[in-house]
N, C-alpha and C. Protein backbone atom coordinates (compact mmCIF):
# COMPACT_ATOMS: atom_id res chain seq x y z
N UNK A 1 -16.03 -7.30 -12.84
CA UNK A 1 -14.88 -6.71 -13.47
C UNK A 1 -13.77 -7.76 -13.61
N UNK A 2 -13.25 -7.73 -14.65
CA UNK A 2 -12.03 -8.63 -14.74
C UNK A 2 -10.91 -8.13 -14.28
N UNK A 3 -9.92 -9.28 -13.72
CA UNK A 3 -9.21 -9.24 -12.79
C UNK A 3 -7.95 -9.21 -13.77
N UNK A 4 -7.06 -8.68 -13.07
CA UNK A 4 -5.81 -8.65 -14.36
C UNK A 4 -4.48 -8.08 -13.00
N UNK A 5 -3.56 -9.44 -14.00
CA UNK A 5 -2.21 -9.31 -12.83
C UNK A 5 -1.36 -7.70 -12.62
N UNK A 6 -1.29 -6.89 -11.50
CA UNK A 6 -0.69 -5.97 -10.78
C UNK A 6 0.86 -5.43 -12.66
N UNK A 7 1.53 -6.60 -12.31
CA UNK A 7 2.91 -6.65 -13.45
C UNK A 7 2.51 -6.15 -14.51
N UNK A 8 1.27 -6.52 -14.77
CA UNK A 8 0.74 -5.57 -16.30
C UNK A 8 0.44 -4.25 -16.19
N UNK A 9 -0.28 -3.75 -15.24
CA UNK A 9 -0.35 -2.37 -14.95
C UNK A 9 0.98 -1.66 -14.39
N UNK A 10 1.90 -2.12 -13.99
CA UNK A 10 3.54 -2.00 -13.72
C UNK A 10 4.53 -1.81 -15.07
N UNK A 11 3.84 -2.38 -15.94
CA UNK A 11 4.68 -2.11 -17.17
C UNK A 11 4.33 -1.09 -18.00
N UNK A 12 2.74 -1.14 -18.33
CA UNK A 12 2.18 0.03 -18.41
C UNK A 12 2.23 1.24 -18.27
N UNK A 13 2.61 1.46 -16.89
CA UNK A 13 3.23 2.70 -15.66
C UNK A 13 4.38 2.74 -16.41
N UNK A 14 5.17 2.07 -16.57
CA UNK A 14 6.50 2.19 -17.36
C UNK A 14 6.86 2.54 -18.68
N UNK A 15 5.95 2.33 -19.38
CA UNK A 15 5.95 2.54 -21.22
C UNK A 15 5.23 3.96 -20.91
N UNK A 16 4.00 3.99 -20.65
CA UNK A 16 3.69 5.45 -20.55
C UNK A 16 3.74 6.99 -19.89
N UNK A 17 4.66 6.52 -18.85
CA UNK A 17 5.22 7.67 -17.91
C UNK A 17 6.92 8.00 -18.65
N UNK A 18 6.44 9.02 -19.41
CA UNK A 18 7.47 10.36 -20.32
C UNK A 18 7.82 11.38 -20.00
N UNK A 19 7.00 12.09 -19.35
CA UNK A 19 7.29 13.21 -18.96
C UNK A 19 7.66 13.58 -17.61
N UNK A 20 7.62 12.46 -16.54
CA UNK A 20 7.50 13.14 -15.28
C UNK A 20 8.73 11.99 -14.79
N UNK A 21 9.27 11.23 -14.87
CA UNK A 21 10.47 10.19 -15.32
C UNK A 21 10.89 10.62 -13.92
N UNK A 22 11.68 11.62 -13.60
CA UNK A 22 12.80 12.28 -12.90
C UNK A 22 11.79 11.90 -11.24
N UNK A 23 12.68 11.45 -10.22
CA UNK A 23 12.06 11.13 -8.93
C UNK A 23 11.41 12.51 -8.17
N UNK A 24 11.82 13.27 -8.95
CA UNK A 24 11.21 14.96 -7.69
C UNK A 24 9.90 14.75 -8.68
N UNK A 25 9.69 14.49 -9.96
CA UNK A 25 8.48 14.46 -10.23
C UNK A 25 7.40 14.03 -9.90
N UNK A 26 8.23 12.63 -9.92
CA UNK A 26 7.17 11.14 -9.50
C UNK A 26 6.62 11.77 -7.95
N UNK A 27 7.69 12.30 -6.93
CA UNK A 27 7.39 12.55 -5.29
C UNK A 27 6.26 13.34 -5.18
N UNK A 28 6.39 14.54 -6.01
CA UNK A 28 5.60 15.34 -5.87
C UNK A 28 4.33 15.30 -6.70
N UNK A 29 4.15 14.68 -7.80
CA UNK A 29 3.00 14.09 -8.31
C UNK A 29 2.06 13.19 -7.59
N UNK A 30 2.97 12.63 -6.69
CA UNK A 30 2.28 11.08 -5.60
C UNK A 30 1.64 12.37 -4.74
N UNK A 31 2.46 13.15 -4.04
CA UNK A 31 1.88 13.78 -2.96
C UNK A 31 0.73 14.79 -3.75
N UNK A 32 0.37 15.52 -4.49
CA UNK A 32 -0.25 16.32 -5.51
C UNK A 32 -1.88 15.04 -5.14
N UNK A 33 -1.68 13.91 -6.10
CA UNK A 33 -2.50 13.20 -6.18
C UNK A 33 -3.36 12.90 -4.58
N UNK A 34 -2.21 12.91 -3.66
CA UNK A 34 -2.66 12.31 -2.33
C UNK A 34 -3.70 13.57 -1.74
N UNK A 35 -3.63 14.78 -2.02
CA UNK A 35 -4.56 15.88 -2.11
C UNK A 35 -5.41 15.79 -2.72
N UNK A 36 -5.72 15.36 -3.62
CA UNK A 36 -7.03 15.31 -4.59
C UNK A 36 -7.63 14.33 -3.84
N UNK A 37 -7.07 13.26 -3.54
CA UNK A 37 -7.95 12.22 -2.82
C UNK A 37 -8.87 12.98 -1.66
N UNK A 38 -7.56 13.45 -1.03
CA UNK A 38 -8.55 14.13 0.22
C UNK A 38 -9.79 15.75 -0.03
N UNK A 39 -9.25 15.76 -1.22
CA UNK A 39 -10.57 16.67 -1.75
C UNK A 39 -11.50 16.17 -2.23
N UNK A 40 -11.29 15.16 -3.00
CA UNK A 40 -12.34 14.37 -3.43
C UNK A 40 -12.99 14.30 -2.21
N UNK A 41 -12.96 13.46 -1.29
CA UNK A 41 -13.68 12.70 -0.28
C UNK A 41 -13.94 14.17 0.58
N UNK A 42 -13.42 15.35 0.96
CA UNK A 42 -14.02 16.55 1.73
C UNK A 42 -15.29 17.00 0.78
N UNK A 43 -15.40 17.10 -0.89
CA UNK A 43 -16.46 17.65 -0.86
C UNK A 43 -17.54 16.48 -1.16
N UNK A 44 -17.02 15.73 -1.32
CA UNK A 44 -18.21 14.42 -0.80
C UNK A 44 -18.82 14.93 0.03
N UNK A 45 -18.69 15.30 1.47
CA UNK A 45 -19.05 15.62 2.42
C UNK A 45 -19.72 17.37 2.40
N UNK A 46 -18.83 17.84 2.32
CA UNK A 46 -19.44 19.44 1.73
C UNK A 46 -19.99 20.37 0.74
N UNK A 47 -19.87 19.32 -0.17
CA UNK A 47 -20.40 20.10 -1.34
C UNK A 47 -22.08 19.21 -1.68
N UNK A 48 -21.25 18.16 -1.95
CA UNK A 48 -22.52 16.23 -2.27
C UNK A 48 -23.64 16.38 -1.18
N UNK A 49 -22.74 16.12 -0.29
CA UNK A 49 -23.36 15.64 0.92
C UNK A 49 -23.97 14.40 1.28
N UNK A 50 -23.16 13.45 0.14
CA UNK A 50 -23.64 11.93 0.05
C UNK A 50 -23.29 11.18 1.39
N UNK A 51 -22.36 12.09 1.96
CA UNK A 51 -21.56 11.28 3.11
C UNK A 51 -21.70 12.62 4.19
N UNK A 52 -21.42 11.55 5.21
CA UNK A 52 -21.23 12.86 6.93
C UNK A 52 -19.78 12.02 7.12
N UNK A 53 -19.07 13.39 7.31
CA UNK A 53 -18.04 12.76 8.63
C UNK A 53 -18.33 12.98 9.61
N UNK A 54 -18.19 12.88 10.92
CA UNK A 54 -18.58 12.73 12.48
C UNK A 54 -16.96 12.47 13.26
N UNK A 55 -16.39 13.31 12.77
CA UNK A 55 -14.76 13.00 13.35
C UNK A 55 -15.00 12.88 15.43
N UNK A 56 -15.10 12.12 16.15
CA UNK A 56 -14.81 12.21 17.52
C UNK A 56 -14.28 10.79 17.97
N UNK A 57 -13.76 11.55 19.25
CA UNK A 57 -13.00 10.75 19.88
C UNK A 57 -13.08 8.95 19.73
N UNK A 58 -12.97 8.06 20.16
CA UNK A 58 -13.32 6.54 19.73
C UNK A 58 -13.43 6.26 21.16
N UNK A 59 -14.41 5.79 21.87
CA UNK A 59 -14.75 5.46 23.03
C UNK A 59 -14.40 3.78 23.15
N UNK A 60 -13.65 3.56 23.44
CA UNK A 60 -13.38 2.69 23.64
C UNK A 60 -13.64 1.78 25.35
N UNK A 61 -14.29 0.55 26.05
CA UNK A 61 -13.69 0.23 27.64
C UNK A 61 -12.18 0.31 28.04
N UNK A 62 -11.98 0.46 28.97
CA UNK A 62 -10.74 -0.09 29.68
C UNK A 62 -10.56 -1.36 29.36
N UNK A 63 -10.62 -1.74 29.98
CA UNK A 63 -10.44 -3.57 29.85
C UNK A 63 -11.09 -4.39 28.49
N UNK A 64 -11.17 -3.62 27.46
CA UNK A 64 -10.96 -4.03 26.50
C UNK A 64 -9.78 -5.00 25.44
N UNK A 65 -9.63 -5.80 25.18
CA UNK A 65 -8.38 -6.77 24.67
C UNK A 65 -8.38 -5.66 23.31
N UNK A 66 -6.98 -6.26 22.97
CA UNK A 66 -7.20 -5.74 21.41
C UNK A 66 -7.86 -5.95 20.44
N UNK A 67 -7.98 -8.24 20.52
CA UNK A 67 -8.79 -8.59 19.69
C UNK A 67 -10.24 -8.03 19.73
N UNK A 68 -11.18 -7.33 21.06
CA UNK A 68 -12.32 -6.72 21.01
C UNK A 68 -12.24 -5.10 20.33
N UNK A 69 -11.01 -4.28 20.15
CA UNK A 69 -11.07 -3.03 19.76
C UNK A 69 -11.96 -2.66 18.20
N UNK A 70 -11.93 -3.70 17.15
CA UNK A 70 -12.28 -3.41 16.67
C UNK A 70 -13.72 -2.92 16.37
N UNK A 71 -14.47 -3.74 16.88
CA UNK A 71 -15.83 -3.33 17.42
C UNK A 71 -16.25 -2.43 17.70
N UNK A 72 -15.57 -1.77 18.35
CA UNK A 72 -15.58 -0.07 19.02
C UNK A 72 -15.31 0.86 18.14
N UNK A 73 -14.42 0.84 17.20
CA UNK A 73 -13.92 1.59 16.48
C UNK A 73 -14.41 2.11 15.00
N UNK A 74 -14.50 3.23 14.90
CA UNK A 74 -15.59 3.47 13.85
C UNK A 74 -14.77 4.21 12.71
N UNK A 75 -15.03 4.46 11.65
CA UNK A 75 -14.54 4.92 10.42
C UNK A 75 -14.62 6.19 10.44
N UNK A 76 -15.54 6.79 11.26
CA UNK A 76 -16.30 8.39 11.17
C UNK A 76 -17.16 8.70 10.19
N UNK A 77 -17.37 7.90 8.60
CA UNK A 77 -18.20 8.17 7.88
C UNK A 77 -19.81 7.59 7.84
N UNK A 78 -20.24 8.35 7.51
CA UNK A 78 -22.16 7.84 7.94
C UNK A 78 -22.63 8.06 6.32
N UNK A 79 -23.25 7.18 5.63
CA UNK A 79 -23.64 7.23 4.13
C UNK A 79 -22.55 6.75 3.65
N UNK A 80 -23.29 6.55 1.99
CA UNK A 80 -22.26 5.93 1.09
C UNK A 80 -21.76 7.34 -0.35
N UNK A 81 -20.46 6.88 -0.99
CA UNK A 81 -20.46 8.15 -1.84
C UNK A 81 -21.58 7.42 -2.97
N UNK A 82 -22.05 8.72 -3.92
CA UNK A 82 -22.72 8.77 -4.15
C UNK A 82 -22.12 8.48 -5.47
N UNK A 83 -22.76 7.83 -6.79
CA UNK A 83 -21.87 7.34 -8.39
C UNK A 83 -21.03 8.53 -8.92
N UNK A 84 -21.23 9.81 -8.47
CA UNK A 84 -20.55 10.50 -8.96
C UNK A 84 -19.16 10.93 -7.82
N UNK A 85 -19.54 11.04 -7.23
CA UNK A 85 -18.60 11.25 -6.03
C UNK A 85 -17.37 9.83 -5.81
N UNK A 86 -18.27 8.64 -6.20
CA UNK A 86 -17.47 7.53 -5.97
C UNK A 86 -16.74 7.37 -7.24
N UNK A 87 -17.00 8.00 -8.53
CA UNK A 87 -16.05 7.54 -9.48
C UNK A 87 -15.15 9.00 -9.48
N UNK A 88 -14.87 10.25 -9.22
CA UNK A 88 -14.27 11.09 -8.68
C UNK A 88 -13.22 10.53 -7.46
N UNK A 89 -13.45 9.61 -6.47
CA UNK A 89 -12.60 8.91 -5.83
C UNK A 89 -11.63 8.42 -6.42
N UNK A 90 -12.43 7.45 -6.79
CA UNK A 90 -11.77 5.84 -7.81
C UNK A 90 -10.93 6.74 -8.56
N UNK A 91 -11.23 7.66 -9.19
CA UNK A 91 -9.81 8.26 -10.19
C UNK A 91 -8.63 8.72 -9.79
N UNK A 92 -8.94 9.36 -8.64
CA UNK A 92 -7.69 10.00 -7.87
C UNK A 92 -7.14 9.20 -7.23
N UNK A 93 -7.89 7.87 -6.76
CA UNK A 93 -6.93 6.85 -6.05
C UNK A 93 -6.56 6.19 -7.19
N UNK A 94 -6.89 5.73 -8.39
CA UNK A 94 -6.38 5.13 -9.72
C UNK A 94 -4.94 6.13 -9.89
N UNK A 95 -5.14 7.41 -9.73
CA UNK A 95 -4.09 8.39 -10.07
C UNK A 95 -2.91 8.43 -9.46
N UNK A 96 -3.08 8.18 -7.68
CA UNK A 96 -2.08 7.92 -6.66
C UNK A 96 -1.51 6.64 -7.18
N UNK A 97 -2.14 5.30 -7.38
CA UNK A 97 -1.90 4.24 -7.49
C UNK A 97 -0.80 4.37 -8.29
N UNK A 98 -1.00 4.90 -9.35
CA UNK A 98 -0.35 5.05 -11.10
C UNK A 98 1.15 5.55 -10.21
N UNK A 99 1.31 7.13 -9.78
CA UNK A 99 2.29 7.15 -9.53
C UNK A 99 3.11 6.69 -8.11
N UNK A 100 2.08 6.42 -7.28
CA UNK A 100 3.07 5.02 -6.09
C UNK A 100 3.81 3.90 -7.33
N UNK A 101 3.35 3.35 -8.56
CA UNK A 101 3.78 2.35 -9.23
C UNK A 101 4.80 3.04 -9.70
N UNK A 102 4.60 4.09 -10.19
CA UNK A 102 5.88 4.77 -10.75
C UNK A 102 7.03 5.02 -10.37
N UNK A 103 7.13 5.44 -8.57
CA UNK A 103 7.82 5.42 -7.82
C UNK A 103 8.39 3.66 -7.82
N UNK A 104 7.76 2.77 -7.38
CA UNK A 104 8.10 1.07 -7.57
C UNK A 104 8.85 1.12 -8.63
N UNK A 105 8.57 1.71 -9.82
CA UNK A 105 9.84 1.29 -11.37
C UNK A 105 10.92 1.89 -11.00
N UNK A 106 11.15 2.90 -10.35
CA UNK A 106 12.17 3.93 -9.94
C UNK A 106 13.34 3.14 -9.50
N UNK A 107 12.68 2.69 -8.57
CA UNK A 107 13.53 1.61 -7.47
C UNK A 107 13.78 -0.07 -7.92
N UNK A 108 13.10 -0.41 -9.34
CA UNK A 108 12.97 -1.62 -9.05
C UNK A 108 12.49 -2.51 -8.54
N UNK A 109 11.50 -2.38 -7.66
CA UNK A 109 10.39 -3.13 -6.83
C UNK A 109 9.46 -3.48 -7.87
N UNK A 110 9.56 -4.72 -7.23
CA UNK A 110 7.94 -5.78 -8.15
C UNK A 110 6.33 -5.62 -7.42
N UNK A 111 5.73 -4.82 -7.49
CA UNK A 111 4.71 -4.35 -6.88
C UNK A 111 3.91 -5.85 -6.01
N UNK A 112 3.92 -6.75 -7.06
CA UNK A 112 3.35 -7.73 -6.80
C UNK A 112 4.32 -8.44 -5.94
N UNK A 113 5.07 -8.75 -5.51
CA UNK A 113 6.53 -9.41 -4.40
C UNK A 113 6.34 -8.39 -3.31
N UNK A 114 6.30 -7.34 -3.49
CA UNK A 114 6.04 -6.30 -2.24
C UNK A 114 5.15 -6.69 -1.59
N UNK A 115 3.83 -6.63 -2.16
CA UNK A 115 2.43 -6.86 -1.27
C UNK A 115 2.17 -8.00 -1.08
N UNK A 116 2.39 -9.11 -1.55
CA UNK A 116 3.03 -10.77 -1.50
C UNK A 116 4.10 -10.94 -0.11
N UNK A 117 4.89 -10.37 -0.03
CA UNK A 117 5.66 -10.42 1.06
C UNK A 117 4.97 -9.84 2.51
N UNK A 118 4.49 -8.21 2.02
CA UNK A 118 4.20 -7.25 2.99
C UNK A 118 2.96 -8.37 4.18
N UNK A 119 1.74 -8.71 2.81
CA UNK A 119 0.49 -10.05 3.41
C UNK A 119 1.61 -10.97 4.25
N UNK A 120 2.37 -11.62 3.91
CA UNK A 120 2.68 -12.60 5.06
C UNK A 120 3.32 -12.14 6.21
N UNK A 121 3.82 -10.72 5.83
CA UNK A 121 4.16 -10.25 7.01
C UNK A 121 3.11 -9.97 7.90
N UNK A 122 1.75 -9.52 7.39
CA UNK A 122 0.77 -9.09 8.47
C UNK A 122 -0.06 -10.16 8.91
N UNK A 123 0.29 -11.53 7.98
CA UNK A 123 -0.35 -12.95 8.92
C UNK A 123 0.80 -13.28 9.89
N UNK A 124 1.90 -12.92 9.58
CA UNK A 124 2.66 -13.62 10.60
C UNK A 124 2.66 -13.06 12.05
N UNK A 125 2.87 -11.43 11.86
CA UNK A 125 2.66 -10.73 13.21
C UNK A 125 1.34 -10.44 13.30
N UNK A 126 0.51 -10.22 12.43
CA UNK A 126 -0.60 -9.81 13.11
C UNK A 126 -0.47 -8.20 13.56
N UNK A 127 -1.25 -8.03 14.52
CA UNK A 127 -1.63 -6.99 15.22
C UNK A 127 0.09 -6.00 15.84
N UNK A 128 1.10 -7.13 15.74
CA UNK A 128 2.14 -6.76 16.48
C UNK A 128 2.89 -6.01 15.24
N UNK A 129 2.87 -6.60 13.87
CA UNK A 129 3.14 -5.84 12.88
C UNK A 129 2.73 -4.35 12.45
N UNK A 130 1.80 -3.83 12.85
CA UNK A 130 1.37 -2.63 12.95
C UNK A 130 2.07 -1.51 13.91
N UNK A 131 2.96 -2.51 15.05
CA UNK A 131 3.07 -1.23 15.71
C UNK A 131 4.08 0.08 15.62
């Protein structure tokens, strides 16, 4: 797939978002979308059945470091989605994406300077940046 700079799909977001302009729109469209995601991916699981979740606890040692936690730590999903299930994803997270960007024009944020900045923030702290 060809790769194409973040700023173009940012302007895009901008020429073609008409109707929903106003920030209670954009909020509640982001959150709207952020539901579909998680429906998407529940009937993956319940309807498809391309995927298992296995939601439990994360067993982790005691004396485990942090740098070893990851190892331990599991995603909960078992299988992969399935081409239909996975492009049903991809849209609704394409959809969130669209209006998180929309929200970014709102404010003026350069999507690409955000996540440019945000990356050196998580090489610089690391693990400590998360907390």
């Amino acid at each position: 797939m060809k790769k194409f700079p973040i700023d173009d799909f940012q302007e895009v977001v901008d020429d073609v978002l008409v109707r929903h302009r106003s920030i209670l729109d954009i909020l509640t469209k982001l959150q709207e979308s952020t539901g579909k995601i998680n429906r998407a991916v529940a009937k993956s699981a319940t309807y498809c059945g391309c995927i298992k979740i296995h939601g439990e606890k994360q067993e982790v040692p005691m004396d485990a470091s942090y740098s070893q936690l990851k190892k331990y730590m599991s995603n909960h999903v078992q299988g992969e989605l399935c081409d239909i299930c996975k492009e049903k994803v991809e849209h609704e997270l394409a959809s969130n994406f669209f209006y998180l960007t929309a929200l970014c024009n709102v404010f003026n944020i350069n999507i690409e300077d955000m996540l440019s900045n945000y990356n050196e923030q998580l090489k610089a702290l690391g693990k400590y940046g998360l907390l």
